[in-house]
Protein backbone atom coordinates (compact mmCIF):
# COMPACT_ATOMS: atom_id res chain seq x y z
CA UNK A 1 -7.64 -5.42 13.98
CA UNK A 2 -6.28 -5.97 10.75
CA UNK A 3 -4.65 -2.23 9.31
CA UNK A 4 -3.28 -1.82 6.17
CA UNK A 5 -1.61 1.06 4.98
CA UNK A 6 -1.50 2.11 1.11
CA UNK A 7 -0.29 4.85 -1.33
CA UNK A 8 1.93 5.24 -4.50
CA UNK A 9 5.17 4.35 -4.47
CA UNK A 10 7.62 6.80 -2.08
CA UNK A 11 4.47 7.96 -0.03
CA UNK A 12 6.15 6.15 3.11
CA UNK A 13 3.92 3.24 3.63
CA UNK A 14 6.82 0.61 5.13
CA UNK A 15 8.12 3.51 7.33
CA UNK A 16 4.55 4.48 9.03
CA UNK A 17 3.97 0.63 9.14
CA UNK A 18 7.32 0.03 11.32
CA UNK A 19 6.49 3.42 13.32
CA UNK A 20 3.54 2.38 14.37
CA UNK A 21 4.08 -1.30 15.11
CA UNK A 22 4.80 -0.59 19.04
CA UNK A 23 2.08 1.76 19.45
CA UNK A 24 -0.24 -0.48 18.68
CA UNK A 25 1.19 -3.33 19.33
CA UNK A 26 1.31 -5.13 16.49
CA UNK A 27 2.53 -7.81 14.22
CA UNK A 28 3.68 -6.34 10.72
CA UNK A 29 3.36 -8.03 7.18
CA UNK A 30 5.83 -6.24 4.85
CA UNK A 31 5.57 -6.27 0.98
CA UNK A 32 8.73 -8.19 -0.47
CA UNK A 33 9.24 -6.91 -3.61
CA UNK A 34 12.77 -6.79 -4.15
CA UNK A 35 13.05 -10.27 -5.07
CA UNK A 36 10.87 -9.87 -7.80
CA UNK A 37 13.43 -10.85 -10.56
CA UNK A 38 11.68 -8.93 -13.56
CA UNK A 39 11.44 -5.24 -11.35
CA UNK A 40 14.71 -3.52 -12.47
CA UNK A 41 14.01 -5.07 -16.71
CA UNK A 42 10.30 -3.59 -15.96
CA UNK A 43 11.46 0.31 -15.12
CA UNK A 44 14.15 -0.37 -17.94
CA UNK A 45 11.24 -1.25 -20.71
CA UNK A 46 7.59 -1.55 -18.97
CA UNK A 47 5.93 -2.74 -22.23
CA UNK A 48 8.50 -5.68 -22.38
CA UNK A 49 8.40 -7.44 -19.07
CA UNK A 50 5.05 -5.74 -17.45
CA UNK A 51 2.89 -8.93 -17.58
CA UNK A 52 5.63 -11.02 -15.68
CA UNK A 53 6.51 -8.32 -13.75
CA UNK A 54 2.47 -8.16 -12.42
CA UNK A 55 2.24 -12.76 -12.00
CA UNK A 56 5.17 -12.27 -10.25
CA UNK A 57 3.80 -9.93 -7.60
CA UNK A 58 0.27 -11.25 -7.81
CA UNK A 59 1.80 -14.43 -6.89
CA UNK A 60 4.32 -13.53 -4.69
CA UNK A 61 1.55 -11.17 -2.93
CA UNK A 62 -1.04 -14.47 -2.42
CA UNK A 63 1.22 -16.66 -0.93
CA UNK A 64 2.77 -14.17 1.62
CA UNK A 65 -0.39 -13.04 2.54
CA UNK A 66 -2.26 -16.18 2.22
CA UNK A 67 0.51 -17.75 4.77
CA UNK A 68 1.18 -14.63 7.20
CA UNK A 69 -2.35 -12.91 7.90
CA UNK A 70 -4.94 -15.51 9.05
CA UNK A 71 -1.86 -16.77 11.27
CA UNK A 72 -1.03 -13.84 12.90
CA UNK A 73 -4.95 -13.06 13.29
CA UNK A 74 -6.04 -16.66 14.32
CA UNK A 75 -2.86 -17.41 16.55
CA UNK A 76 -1.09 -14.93 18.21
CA UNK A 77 -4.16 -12.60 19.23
CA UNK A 78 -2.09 -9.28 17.61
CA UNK A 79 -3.20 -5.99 15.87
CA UNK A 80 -1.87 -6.57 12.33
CA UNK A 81 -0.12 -4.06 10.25
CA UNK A 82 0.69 -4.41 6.81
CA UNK A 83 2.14 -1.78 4.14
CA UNK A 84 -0.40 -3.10 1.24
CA UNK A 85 -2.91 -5.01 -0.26
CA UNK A 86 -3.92 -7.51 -1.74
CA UNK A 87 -6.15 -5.19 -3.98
CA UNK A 88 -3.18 -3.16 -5.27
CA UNK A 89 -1.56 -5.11 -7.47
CA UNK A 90 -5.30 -4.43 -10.02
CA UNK A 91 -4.37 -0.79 -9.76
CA UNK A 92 -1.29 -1.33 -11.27
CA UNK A 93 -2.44 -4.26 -13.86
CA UNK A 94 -4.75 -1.55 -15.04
CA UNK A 95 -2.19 0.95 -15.79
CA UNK A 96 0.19 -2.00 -17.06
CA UNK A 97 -1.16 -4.23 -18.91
CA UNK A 98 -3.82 -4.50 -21.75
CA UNK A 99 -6.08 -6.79 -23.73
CA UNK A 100 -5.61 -10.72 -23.32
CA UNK A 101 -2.76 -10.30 -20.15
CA UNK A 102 -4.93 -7.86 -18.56
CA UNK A 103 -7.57 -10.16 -19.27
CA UNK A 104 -6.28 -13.07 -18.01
CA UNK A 105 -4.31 -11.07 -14.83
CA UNK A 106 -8.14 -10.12 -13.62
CA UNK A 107 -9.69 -13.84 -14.17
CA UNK A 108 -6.67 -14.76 -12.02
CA UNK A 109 -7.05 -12.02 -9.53
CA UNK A 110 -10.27 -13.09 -8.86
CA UNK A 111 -9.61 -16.75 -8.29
CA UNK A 112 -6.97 -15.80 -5.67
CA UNK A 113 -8.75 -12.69 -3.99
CA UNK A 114 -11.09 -14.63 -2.62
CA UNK A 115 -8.88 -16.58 -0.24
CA UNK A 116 -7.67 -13.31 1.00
CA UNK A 117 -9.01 -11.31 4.65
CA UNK A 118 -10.02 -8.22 3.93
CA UNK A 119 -8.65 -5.44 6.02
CA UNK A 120 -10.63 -3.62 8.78
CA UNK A 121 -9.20 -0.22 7.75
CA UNK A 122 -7.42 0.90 4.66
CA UNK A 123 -5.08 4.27 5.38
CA UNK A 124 -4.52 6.19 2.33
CA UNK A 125 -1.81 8.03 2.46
CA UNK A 126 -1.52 10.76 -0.62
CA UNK A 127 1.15 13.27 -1.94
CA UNK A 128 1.05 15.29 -4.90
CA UNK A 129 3.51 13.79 -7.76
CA UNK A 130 6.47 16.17 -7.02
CA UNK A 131 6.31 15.29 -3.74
CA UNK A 132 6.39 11.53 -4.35
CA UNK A 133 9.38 12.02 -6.70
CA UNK A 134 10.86 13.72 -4.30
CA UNK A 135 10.61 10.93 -1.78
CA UNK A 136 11.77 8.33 -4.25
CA UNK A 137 15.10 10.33 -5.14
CA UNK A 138 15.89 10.58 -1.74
CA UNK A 139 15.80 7.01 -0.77
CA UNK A 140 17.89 6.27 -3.98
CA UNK A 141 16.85 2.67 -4.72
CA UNK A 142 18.81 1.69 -7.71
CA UNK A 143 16.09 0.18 -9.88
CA UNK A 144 13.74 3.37 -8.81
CA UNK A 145 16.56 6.15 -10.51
CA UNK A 146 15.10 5.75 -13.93
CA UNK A 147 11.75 6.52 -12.61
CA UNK A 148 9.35 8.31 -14.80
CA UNK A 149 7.34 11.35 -13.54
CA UNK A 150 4.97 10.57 -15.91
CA UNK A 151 4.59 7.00 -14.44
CA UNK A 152 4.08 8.35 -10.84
CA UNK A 153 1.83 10.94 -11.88
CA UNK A 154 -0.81 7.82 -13.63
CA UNK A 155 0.04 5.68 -10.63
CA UNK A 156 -1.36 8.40 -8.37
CA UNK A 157 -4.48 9.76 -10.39
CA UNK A 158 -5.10 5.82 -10.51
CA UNK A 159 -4.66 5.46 -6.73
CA UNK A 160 -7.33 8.51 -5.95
CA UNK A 161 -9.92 7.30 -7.72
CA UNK A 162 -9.76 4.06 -7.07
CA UNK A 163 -10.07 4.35 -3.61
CA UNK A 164 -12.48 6.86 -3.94
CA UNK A 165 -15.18 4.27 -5.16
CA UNK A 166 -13.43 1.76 -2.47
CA UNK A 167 -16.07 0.13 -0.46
CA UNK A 168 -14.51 -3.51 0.54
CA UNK A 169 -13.06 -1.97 3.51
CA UNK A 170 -13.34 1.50 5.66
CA UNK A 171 -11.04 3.82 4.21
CA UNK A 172 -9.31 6.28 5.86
CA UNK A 173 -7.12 9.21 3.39
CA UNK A 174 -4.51 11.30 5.06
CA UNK A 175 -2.76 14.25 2.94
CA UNK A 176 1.05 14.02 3.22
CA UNK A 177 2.54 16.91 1.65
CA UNK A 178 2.73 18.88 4.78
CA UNK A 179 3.40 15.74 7.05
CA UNK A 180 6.77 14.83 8.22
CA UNK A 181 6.19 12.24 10.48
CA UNK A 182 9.56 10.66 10.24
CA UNK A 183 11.32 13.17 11.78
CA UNK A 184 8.15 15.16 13.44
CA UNK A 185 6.57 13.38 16.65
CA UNK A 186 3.58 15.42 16.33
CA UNK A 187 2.87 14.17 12.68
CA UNK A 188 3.27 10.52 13.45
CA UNK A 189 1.32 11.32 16.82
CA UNK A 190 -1.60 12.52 14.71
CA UNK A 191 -1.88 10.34 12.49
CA UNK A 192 -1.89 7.49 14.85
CA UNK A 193 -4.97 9.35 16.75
CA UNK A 194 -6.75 9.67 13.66
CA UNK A 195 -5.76 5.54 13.02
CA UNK A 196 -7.31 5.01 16.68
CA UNK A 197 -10.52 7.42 15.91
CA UNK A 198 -11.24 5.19 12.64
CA UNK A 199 -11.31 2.43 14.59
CA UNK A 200 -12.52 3.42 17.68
CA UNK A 201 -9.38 2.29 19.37
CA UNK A 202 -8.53 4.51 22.55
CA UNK A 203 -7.10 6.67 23.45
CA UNK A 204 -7.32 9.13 20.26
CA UNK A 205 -8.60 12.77 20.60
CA UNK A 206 -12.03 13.56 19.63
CA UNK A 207 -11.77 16.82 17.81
CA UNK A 208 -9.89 15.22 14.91
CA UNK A 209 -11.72 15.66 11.73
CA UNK A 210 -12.29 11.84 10.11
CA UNK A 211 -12.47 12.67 6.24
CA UNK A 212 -12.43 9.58 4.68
């Protein structure tokens, strides 16, 4: 099975992702983003450097998962976990970019998105926007301290409805707010059994609610 877990940024995609990699024994394919040369100048002044900021990523994005997925899938006979997308980077172009770039971004999207798997199940995770600031000031990335509220709060509105219309994979949302499955067993133990439910993956218990 190929699982991929999404959300805004802070939501705790990469830490579920590693969390659950023994459980389900599983390969992982991480986002690399820090590399991206133009991230820190984009926070700074997103008009400026927003369309290489989004080629970079696009880019960057294709070839990792171009490389890592039908590998892992085709060779080693793993569960595959990955903390995105190849569909995200749109969600952001949209919010990003506008007229010719965002244009051109989406004729090149297209080209490349082909060439990508498709997951088997999309998890959703959500949080309300004080709660994802929140999460981002804790983990005190540099280029993240300038973060706008404002930015977050598009980002997530943007992230809720487009996977509400999603329909390229199964989708499965799970509200964070009152989840603390970093430091709550139970939490990550629930979540995982509603992972397993989705895709019919025992053992999971039954009498979990799948809202999707």
């Amino acid at each position: 099975m190929f699982i991929a877990v999404e959300g805004v940024i802070g939501v705790g995609k990469t830490t579920l992702v590693r969390m659950l990699q023994e459980s389900f024994e599983a390969k992982i394919c991480l986002e690399v983003f820090e590399e991206n040369p133009f991230l820190a100048r984009f926070y700074e002044d997103r008009e400026r450097y927003a369309f290489q900021t989004q080629m970079f990523f696009l880019l960057s994005r294709y070839h990792q998962q171009r490389r890592e997925i039908p590998e892992i899938i085709r060779l080693n006979h793993h569960n595959l976990l990955s903390d995105y997308t190849f569909d995200k980077d749109a969600i952001f172009a949209r919010i990003n970019l506008t007229g010719d770039e965002l244009d051109m971004y989406f004729n090149i999207h297209a080209a490349l998105a082909e060439k990508i798997p498709k997951p088997d199940l999309i998890v959703y995770l959500k949080a309300d926007t004080e709660t994802l600031m929140r999460r981002i000031a804790m983990r005190d990335r540099s280029y993240e301290r300038n973060m706008e509220a404002g930015y977050i709060d598009q980002l997530n509105q943007t992230y809720t409805a487009y996977f509400r219309n999603y329909s390229k994979s199964a989708v499965l949302t799970v509200e964070t707010d009152e989840l603390d499955f970093v430091r709550n067993e139970e939490d990550l133990a629930w979540i995982e059994s509603r992972i397993r439910q989705a895709i019919k993956l025992a053992p999971f218990q039954h009498e979990l609610p799948l809202e999707s």
